[in-house]
Each structure stands twice: as C-alpha cells, then as structure tokens.
PDB file of N, CA and C in Angstrom:
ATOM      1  N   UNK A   1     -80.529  32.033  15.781  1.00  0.00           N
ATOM      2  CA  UNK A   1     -79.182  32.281  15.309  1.00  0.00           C
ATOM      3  C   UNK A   1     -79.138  31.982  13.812  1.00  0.00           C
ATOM      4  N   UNK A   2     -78.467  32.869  13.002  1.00  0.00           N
ATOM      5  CA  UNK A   2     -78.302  32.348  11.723  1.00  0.00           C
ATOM      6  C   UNK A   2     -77.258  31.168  11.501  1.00  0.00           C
ATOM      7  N   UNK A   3     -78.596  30.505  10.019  1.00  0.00           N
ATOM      8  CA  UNK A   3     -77.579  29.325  10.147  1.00  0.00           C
ATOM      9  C   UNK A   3     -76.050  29.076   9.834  1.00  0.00           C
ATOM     10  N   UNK A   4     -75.109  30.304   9.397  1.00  0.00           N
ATOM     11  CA  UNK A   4     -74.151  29.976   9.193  1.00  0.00           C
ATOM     12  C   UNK A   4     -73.255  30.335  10.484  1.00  0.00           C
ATOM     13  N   UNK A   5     -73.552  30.969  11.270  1.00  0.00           N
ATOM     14  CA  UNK A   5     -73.405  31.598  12.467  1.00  0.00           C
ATOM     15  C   UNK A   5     -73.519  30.398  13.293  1.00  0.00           C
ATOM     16  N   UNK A   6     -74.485  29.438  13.684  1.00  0.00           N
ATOM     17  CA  UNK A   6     -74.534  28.290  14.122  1.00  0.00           C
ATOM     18  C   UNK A   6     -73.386  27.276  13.453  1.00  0.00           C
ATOM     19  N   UNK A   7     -73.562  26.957  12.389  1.00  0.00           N
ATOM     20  CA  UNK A   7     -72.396  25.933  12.018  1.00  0.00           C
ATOM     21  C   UNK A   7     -71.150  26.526  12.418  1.00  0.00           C
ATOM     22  N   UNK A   8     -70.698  27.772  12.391  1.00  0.00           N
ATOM     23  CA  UNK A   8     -69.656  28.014  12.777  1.00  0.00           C
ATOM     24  C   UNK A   8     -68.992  27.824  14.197  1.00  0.00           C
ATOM     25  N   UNK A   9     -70.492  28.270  15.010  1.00  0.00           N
ATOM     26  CA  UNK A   9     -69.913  28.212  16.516  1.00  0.00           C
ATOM     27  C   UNK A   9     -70.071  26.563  16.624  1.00  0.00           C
ATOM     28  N   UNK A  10     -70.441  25.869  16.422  1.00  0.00           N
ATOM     29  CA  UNK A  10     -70.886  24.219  16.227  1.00  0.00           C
ATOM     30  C   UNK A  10     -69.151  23.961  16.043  1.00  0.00           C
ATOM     31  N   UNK A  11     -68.692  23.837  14.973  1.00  0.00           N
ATOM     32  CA  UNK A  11     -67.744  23.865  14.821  1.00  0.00           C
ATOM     33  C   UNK A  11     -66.092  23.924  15.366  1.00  0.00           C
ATOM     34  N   UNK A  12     -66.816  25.580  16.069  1.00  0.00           N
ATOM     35  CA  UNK A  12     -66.096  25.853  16.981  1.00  0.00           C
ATOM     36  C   UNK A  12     -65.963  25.231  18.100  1.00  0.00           C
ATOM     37  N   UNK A  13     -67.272  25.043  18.930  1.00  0.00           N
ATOM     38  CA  UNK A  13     -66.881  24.001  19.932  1.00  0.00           C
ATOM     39  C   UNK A  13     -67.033  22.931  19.948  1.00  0.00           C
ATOM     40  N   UNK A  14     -66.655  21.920  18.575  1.00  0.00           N
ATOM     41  CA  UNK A  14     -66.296  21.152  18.481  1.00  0.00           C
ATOM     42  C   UNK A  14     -64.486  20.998  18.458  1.00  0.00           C
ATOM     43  N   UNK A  15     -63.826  21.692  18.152  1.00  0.00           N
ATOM     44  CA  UNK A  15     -62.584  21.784  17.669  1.00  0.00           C
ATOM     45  C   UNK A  15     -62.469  22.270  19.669  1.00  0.00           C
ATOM     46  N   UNK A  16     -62.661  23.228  20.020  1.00  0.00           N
ATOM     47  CA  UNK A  16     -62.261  23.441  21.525  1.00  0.00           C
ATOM     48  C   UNK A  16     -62.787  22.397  22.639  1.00  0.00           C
ATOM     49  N   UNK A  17     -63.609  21.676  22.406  1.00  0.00           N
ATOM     50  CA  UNK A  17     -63.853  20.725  23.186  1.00  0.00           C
ATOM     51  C   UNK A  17     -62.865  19.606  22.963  1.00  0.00           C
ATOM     52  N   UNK A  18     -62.312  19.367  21.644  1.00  0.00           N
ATOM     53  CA  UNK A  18     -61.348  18.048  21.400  1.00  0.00           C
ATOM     54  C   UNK A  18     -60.238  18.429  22.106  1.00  0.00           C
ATOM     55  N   UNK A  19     -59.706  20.298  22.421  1.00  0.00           N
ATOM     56  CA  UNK A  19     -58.620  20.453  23.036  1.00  0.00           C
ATOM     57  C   UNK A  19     -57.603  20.376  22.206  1.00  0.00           C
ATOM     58  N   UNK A  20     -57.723  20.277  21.118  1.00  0.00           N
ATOM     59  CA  UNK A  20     -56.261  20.792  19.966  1.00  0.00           C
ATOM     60  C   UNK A  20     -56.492  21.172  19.077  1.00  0.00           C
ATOM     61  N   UNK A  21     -56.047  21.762  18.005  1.00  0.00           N
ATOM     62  CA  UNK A  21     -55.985  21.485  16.715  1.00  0.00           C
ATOM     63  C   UNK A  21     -56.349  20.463  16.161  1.00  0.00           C
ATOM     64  N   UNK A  22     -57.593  20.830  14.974  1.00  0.00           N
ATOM     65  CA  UNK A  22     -57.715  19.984  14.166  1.00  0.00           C
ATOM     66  C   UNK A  22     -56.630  18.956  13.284  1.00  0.00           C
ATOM     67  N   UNK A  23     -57.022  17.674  13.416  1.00  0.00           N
ATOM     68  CA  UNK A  23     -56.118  16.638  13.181  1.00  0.00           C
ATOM     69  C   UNK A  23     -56.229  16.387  11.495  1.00  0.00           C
ATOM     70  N   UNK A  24     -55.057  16.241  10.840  1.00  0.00           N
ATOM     71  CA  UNK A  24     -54.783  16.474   9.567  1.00  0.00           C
ATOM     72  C   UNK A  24     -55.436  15.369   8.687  1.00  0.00           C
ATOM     73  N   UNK A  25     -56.577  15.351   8.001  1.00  0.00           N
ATOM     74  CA  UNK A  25     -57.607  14.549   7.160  1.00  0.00           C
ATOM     75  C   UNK A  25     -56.937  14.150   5.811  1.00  0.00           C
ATOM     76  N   UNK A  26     -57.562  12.876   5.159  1.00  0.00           N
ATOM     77  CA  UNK A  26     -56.904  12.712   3.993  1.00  0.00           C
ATOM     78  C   UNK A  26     -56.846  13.775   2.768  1.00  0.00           C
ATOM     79  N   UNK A  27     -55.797  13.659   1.521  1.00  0.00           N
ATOM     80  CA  UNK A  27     -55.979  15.004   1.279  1.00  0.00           C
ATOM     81  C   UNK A  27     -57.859  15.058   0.282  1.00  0.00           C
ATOM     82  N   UNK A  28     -57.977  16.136   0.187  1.00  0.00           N
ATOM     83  CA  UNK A  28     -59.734  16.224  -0.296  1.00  0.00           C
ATOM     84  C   UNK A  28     -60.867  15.794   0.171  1.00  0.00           C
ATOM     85  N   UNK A  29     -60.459  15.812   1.759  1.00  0.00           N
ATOM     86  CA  UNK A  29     -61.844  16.086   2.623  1.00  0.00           C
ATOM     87  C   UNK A  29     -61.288  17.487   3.591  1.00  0.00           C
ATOM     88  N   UNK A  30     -63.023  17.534   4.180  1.00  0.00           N
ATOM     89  CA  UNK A  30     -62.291  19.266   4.880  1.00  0.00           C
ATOM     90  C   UNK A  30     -61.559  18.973   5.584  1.00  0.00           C
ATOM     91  N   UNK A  31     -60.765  20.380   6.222  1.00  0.00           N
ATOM     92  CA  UNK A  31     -59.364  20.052   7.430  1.00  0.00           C
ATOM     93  C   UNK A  31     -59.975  20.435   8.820  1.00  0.00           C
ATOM     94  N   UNK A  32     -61.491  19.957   9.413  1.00  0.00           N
ATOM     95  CA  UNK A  32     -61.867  20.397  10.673  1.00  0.00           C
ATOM     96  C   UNK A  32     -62.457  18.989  10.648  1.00  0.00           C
ATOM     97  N   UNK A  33     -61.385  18.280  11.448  1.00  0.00           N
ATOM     98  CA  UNK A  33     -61.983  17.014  11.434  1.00  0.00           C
ATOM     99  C   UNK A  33     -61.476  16.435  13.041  1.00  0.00           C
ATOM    100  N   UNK A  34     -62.285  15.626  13.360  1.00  0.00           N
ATOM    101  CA  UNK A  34     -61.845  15.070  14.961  1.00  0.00           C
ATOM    102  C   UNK A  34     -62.107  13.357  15.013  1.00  0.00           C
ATOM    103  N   UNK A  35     -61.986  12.883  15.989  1.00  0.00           N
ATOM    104  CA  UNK A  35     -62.178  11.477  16.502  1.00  0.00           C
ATOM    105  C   UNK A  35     -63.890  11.403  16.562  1.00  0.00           C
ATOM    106  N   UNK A  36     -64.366  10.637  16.069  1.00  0.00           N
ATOM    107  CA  UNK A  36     -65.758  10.671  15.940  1.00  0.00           C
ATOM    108  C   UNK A  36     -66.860  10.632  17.248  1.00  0.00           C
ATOM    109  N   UNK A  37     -65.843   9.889  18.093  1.00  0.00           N
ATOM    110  CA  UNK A  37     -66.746   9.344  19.099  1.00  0.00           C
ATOM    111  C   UNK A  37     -66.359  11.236  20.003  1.00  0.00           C
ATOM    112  N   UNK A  38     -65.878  11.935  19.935  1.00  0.00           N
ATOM    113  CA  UNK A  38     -65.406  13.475  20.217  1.00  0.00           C
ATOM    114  C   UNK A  38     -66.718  14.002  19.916  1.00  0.00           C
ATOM    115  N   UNK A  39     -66.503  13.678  18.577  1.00  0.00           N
ATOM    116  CA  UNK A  39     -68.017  15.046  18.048  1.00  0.00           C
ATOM    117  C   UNK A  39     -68.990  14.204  17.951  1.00  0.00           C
ATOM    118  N   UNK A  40     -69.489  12.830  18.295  1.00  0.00           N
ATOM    119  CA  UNK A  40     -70.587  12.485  19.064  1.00  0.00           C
ATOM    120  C   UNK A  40     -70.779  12.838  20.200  1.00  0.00           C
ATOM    121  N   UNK A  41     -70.106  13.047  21.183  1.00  0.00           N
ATOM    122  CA  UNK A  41     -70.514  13.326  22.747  1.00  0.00           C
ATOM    123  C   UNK A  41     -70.751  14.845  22.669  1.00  0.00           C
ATOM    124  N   UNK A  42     -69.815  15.641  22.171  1.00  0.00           N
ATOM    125  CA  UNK A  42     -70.243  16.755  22.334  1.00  0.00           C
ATOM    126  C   UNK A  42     -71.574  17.206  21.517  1.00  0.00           C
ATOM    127  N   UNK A  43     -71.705  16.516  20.440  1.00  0.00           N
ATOM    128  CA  UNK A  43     -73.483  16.700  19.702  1.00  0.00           C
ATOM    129  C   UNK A  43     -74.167  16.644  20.869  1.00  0.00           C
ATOM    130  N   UNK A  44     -73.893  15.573  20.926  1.00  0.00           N
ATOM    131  CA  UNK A  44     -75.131  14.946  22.194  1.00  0.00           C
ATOM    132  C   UNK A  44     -75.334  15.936  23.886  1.00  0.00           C
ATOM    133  N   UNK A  45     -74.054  15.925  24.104  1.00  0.00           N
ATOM    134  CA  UNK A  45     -73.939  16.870  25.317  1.00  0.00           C
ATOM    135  C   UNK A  45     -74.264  18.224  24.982  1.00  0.00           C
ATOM    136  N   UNK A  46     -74.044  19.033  24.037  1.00  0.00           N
ATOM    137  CA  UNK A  46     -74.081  20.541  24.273  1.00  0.00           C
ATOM    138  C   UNK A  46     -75.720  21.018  23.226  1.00  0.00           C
ATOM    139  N   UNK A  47     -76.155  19.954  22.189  1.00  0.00           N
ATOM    140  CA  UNK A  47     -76.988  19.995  21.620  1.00  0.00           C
ATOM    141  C   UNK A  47     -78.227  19.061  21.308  1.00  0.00           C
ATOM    142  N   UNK A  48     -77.963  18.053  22.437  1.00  0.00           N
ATOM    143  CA  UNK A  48     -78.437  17.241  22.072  1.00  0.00           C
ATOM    144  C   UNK A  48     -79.629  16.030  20.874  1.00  0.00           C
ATOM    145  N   UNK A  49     -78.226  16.432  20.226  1.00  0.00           N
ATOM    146  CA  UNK A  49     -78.513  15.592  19.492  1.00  0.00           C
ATOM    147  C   UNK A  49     -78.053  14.236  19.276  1.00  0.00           C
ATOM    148  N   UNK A  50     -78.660  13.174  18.722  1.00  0.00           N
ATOM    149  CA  UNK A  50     -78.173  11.952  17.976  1.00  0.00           C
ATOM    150  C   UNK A  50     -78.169  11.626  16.537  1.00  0.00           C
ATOM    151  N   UNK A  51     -77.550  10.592  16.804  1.00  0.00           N
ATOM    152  CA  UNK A  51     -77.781  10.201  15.085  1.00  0.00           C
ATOM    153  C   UNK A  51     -79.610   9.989  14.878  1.00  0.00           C
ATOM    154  N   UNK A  52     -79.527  10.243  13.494  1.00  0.00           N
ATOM    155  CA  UNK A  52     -81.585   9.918  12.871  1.00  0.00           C
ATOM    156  C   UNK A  52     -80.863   9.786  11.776  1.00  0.00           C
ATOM    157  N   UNK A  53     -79.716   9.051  10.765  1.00  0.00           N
ATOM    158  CA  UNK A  53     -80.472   8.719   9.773  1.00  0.00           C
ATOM    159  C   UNK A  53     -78.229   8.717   9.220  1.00  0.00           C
ATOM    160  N   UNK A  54     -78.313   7.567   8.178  1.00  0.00           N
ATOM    161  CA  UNK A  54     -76.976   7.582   7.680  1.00  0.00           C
ATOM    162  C   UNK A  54     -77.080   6.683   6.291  1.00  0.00           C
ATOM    163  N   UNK A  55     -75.927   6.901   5.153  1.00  0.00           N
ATOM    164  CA  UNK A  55     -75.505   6.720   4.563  1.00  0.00           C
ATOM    165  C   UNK A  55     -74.433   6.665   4.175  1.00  0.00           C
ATOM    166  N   UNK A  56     -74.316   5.562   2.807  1.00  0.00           N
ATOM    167  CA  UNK A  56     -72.450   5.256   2.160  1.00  0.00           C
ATOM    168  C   UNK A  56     -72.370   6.148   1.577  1.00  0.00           C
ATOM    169  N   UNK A  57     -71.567   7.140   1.545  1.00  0.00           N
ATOM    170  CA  UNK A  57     -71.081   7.947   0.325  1.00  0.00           C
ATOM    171  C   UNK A  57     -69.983   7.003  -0.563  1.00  0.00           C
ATOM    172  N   UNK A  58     -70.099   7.521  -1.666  1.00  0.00           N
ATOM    173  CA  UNK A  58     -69.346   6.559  -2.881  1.00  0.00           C
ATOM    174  C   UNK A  58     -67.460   6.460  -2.618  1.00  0.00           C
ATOM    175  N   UNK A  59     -67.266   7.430  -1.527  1.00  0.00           N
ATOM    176  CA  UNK A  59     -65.671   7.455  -1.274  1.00  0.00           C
ATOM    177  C   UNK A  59     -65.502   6.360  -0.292  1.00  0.00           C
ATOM    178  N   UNK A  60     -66.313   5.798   0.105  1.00  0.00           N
ATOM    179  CA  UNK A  60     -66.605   5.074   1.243  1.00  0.00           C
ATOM    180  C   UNK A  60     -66.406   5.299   2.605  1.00  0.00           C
ATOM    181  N   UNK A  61     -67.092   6.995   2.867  1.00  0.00           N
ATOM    182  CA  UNK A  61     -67.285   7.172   4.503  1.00  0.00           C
ATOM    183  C   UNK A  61     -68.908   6.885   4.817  1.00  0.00           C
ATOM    184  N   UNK A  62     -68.824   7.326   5.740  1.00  0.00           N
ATOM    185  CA  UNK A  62     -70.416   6.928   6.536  1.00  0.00           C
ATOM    186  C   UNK A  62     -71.003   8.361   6.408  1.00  0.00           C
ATOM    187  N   UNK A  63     -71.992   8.874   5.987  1.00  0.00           N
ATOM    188  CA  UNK A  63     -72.540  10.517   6.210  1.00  0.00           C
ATOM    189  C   UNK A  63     -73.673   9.925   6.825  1.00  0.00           C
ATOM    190  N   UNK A  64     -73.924  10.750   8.112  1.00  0.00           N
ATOM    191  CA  UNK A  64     -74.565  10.652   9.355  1.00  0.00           C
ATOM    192  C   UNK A  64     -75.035  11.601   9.630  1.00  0.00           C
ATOM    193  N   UNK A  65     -76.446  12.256   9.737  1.00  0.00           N
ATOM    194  CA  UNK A  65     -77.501  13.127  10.330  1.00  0.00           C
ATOM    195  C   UNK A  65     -77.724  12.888  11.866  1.00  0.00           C
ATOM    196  N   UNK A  66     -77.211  14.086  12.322  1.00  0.00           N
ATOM    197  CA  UNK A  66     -77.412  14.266  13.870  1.00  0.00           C
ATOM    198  C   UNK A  66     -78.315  15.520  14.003  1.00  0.00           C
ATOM    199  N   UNK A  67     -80.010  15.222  14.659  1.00  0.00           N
ATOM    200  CA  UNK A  67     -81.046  15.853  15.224  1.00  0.00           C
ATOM    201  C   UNK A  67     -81.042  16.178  16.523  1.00  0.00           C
ATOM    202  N   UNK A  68     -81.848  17.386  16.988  1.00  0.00           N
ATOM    203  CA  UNK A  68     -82.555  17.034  18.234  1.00  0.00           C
ATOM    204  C   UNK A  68     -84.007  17.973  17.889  1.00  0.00           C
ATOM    205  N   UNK A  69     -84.721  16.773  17.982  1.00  0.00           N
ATOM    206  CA  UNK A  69     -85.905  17.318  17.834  1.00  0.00           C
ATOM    207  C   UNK A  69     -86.432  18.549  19.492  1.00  0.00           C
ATOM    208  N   UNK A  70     -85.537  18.613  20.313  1.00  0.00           N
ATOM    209  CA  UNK A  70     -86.021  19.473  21.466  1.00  0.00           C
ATOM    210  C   UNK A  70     -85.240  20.513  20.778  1.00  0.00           C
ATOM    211  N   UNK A  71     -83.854  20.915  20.748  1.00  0.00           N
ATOM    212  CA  UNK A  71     -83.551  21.949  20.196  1.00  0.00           C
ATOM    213  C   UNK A  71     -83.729  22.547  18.548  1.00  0.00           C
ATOM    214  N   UNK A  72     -84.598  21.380  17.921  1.00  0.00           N
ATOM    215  CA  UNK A  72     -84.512  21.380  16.405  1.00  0.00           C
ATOM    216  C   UNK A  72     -83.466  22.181  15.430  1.00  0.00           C
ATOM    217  N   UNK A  73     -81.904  21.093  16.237  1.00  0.00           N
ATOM    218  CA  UNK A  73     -80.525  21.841  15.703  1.00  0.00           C
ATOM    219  C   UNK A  73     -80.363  19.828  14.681  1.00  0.00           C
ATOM    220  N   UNK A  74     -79.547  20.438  13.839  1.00  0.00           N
ATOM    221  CA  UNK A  74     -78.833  19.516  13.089  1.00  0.00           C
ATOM    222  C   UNK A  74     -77.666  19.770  12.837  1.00  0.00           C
ATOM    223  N   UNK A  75     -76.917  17.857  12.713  1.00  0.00           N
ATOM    224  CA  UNK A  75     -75.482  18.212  11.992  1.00  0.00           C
ATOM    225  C   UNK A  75     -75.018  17.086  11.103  1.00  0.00           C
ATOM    226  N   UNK A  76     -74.532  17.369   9.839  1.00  0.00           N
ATOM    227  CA  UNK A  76     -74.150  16.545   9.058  1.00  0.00           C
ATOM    228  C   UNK A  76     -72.822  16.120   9.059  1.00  0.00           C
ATOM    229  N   UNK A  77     -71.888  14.839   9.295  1.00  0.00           N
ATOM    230  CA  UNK A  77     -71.081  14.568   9.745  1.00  0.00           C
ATOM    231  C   UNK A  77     -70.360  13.349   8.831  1.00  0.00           C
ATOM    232  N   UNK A  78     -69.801  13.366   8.110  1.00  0.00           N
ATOM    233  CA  UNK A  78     -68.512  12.075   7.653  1.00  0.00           C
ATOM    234  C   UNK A  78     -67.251  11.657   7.933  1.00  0.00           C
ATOM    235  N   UNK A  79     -67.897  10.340   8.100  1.00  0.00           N
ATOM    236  CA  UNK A  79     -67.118   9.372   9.079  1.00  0.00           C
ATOM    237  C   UNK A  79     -66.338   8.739   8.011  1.00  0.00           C
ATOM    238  N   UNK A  80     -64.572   8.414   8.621  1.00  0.00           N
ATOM    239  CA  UNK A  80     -63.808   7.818   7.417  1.00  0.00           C
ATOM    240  C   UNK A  80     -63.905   6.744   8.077  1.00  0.00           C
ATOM    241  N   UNK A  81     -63.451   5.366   7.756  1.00  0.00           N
ATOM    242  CA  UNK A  81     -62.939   4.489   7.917  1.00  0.00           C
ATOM    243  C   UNK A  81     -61.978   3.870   9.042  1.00  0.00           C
ATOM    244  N   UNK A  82     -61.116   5.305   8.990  1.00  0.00           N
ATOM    245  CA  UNK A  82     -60.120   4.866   9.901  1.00  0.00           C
ATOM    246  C   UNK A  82     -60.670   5.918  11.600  1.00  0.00           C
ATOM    247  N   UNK A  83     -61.712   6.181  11.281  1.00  0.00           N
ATOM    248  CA  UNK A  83     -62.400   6.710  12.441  1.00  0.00           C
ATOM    249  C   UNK A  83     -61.960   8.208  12.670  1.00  0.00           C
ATOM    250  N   UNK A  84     -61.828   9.214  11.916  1.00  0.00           N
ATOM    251  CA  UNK A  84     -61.892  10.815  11.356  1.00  0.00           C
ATOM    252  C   UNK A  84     -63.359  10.711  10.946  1.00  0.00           C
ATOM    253  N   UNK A  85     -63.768  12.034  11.773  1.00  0.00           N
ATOM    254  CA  UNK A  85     -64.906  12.694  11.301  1.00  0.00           C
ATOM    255  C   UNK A  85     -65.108  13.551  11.341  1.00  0.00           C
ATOM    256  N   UNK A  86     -65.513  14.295  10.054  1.00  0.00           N
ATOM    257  CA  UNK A  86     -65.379  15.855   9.932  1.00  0.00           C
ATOM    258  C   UNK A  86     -66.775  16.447   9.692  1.00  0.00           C
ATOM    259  N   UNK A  87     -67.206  17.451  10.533  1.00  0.00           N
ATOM    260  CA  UNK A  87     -68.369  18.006  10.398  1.00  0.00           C
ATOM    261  C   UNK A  87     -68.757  18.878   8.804  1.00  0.00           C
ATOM    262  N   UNK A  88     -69.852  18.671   8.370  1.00  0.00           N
ATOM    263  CA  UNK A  88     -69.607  18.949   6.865  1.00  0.00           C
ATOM    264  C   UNK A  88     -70.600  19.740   7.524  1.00  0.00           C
ATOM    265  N   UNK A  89     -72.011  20.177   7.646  1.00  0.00           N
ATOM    266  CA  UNK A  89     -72.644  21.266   7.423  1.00  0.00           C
ATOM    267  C   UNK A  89     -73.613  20.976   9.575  1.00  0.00           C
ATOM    268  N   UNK A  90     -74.343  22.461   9.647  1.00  0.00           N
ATOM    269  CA  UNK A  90     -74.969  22.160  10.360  1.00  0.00           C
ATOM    270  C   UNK A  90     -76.093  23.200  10.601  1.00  0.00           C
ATOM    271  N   UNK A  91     -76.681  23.007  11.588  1.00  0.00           N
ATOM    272  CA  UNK A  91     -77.595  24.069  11.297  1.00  0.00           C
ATOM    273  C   UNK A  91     -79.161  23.995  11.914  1.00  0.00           C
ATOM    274  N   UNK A  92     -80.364  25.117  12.526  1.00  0.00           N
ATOM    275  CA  UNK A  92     -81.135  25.199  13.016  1.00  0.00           C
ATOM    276  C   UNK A  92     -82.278  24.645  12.332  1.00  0.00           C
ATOM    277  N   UNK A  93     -83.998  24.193  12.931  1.00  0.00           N
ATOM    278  CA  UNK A  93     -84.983  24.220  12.555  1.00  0.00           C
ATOM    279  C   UNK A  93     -85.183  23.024  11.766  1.00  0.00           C
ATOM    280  N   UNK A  94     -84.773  22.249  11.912  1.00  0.00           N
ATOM    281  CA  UNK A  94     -84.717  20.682  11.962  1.00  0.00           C
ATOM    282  C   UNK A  94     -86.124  20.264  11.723  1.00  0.00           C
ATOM    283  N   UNK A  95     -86.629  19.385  10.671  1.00  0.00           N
ATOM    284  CA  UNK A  95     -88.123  19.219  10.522  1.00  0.00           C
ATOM    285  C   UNK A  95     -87.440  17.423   9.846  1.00  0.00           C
ATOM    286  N   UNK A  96     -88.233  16.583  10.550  1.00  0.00           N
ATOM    287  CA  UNK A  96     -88.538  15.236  10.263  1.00  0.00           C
ATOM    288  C   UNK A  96     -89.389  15.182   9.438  1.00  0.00           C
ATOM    289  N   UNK A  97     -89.341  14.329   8.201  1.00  0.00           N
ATOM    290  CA  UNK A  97     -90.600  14.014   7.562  1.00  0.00           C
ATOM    291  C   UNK A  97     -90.580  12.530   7.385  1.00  0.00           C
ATOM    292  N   UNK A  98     -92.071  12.238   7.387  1.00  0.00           N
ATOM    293  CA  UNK A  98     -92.161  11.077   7.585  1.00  0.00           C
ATOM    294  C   UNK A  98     -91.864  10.514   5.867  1.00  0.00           C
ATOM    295  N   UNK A  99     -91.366   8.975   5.609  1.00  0.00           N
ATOM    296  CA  UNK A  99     -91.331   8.520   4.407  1.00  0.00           C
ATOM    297  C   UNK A  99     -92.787   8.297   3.900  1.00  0.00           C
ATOM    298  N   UNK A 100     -92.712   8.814   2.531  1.00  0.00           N
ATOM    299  CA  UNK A 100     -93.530   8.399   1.406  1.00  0.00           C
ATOM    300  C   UNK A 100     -93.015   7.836   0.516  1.00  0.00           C
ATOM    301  N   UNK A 101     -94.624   6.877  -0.377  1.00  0.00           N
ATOM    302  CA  UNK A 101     -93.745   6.038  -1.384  1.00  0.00           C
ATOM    303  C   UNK A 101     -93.839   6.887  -2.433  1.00  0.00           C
ATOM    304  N   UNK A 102     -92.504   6.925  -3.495  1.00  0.00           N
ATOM    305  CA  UNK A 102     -92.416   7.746  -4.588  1.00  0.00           C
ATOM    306  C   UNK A 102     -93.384   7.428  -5.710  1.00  0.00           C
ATOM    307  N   UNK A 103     -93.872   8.131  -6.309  1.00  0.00           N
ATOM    308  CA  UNK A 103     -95.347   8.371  -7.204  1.00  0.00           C
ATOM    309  C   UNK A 103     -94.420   8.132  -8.562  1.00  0.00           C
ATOM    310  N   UNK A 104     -94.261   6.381  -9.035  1.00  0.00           N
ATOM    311  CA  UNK A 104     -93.587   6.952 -10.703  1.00  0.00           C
ATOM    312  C   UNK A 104     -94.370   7.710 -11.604  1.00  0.00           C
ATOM    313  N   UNK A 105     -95.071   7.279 -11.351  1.00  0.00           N
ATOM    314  CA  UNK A 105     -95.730   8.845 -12.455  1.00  0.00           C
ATOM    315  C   UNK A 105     -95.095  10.137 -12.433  1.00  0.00           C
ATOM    316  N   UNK A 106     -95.007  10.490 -11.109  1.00  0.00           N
ATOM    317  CA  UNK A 106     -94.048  12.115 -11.247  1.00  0.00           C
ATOM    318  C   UNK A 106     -92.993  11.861 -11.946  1.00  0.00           C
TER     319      UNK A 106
END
C-alpha cells in the first residue's frame, strides 16, 4: 500500500474505532487527535504494533514510535500531557537499526 494511502486509512481507523469525532487539540497541534491509551490498543490490535522508541519534544509532549516488526508498519504519535494523542505520521517497511557510536571525525 502506498505510504500515504496507509497513514490515511491508519488514521482512519483510528478516528472510527474511538467512535466519534475527533476531540478538539490545543490550538497548533493537528485536529485528529484521540485518548492515547485508544490509539494504543488499536496500534496494537489491528497492526500490531508497540511502542520501540520515544522522546521529549521541546513543547513538552512525548513523540513515540510504534513498530511491528511482523507487519513492518509504523506510527509516529504525540502525546500531550493532559493525555491527547495525535497521530503525526505513519507508514509501511519499518527497518530497525541497530545503534552506532557517532564517528567525530565525520
């Protein structure tokens, strides 16, 4: 599936699995946003995926990488504070790499 074609339907049944309308986000984050622990189960249930990997963004949400290395689907996800999380990107062919140490010379 193409990947924008995937994030979309991703998306999509994320928003139809919560069963309403997307719930109204602070202003200047996107407006397709749900209850987090929502678009965790359904990652997990329809794609299984989990979390592999998170960070602070400087606004202070959580951005969270959800894999499944069986379906090698991904989804990138920020988490507010007050527990809104809005799917920011997603998408097929998922490749893990292992850490290396950075070469200062490069």
């Amino acid at each position: 599936m193409h990947e924008l074609g995937f994030a979309a339907a991703t998306i999509g049944t994320l928003l139809f699995a919560a069963g309403a309308e997307a719930q109204t986000a602070a202003p200047g984050t996107p407006s397709l946003c749900h209850d987090y622990r929502e678009i965790a189960r359904e990652l997990g249930a329809k794609y299984e995926e989990t979390p592999v990997s998170l960070g602070l963004q400087t606004n202070g949400n959580l951005l969270q990488v959800f894999a499944s290395a069986r379906s090698r689907t991904w989804t990138i996800v920020s988490l507010m504070p007050n527990g809104l999380a809005c799917v920011l990107a997603a998408g097929e062919d998922w490749e893990p790499l292992e850490p290396r140490a950075v070469d200062p010379a490069v």
